[in-house]
Protein backbone atom coordinates (compact mmCIF):
# COMPACT_ATOMS: atom_id res chain seq x y z
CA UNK A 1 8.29 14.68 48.45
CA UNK A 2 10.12 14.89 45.08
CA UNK A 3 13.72 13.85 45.12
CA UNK A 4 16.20 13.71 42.21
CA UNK A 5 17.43 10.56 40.13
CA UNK A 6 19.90 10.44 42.02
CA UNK A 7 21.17 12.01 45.73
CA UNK A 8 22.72 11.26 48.50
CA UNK A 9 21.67 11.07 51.96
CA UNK A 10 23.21 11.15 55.60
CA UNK A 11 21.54 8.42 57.35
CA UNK A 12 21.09 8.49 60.97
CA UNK A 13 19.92 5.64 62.07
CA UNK A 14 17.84 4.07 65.75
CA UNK A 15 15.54 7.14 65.50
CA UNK A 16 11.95 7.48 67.14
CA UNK A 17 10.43 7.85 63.13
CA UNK A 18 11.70 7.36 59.97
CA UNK A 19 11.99 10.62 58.24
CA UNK A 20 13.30 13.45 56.00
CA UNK A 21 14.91 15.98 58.02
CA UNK A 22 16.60 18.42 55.09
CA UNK A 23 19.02 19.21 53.32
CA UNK A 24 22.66 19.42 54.61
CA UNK A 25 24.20 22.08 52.04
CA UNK A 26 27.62 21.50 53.68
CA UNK A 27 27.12 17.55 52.69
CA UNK A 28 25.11 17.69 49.86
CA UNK A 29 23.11 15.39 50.93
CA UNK A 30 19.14 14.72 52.82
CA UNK A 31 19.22 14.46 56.51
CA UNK A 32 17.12 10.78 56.88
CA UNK A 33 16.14 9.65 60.74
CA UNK A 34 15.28 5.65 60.83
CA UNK A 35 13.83 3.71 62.97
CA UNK A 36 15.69 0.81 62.19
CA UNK A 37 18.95 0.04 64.01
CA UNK A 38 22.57 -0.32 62.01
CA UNK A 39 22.81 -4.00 62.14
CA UNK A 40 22.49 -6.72 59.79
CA UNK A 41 20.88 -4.78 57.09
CA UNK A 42 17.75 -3.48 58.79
CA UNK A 43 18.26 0.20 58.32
CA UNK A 44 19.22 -0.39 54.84
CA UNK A 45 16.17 -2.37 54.15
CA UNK A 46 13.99 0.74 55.75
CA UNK A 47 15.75 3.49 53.88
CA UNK A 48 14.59 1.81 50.64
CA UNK A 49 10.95 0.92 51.89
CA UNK A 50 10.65 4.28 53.29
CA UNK A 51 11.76 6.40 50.73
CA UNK A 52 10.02 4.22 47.69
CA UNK A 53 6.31 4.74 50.24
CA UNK A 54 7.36 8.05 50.65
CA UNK A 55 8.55 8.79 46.77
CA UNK A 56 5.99 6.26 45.13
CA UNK A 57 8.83 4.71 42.89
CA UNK A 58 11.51 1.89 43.12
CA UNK A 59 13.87 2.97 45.00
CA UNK A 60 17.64 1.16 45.60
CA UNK A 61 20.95 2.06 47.25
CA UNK A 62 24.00 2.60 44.30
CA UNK A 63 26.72 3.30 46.73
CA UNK A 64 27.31 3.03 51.07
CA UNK A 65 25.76 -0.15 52.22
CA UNK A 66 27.82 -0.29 55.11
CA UNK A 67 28.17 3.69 55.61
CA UNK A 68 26.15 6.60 56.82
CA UNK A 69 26.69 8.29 53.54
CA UNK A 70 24.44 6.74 50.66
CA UNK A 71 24.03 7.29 47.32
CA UNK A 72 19.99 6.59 46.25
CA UNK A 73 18.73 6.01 42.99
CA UNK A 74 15.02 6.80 42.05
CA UNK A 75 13.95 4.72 38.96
């Protein structure tokens, strides 16, 4: 999947697979499902290995460490 520089994503997180679901218009943002659960850093530590395998680039989070909003960068 190609993503932008930069975009944001609305994470929901405890899912049965991590994936892309689309694009919220409303938001502006990617619909992402996780496996990982919203404690102690585990989801964000998915988000970024899932979305660098799944973008084949470095991949960090700018903004929303501790919120279901993000803002990704793609270097």
């Amino acid at each position: 999947m190609e993503f932008p520089s930069k975009f944001k994503i609305i994470v929901k997180a405890n899912s049965k697979k991590n994936e892309v679901i689309g694009y919220d218009e409303l938001k502006k943002g990617y619909n992402v499902r996780i496996k990982a659960k919203a404690e102690d850093n585990k989801a964000n530590k998915e988000i970024i290995k899932f979305l660098s395998k799944t973008s084949g680039k470095k991949v960090r989070i700018v903004s929303g460490l501790r919120s279901k909003e993000k803002l990704i960068e793609i270097k």
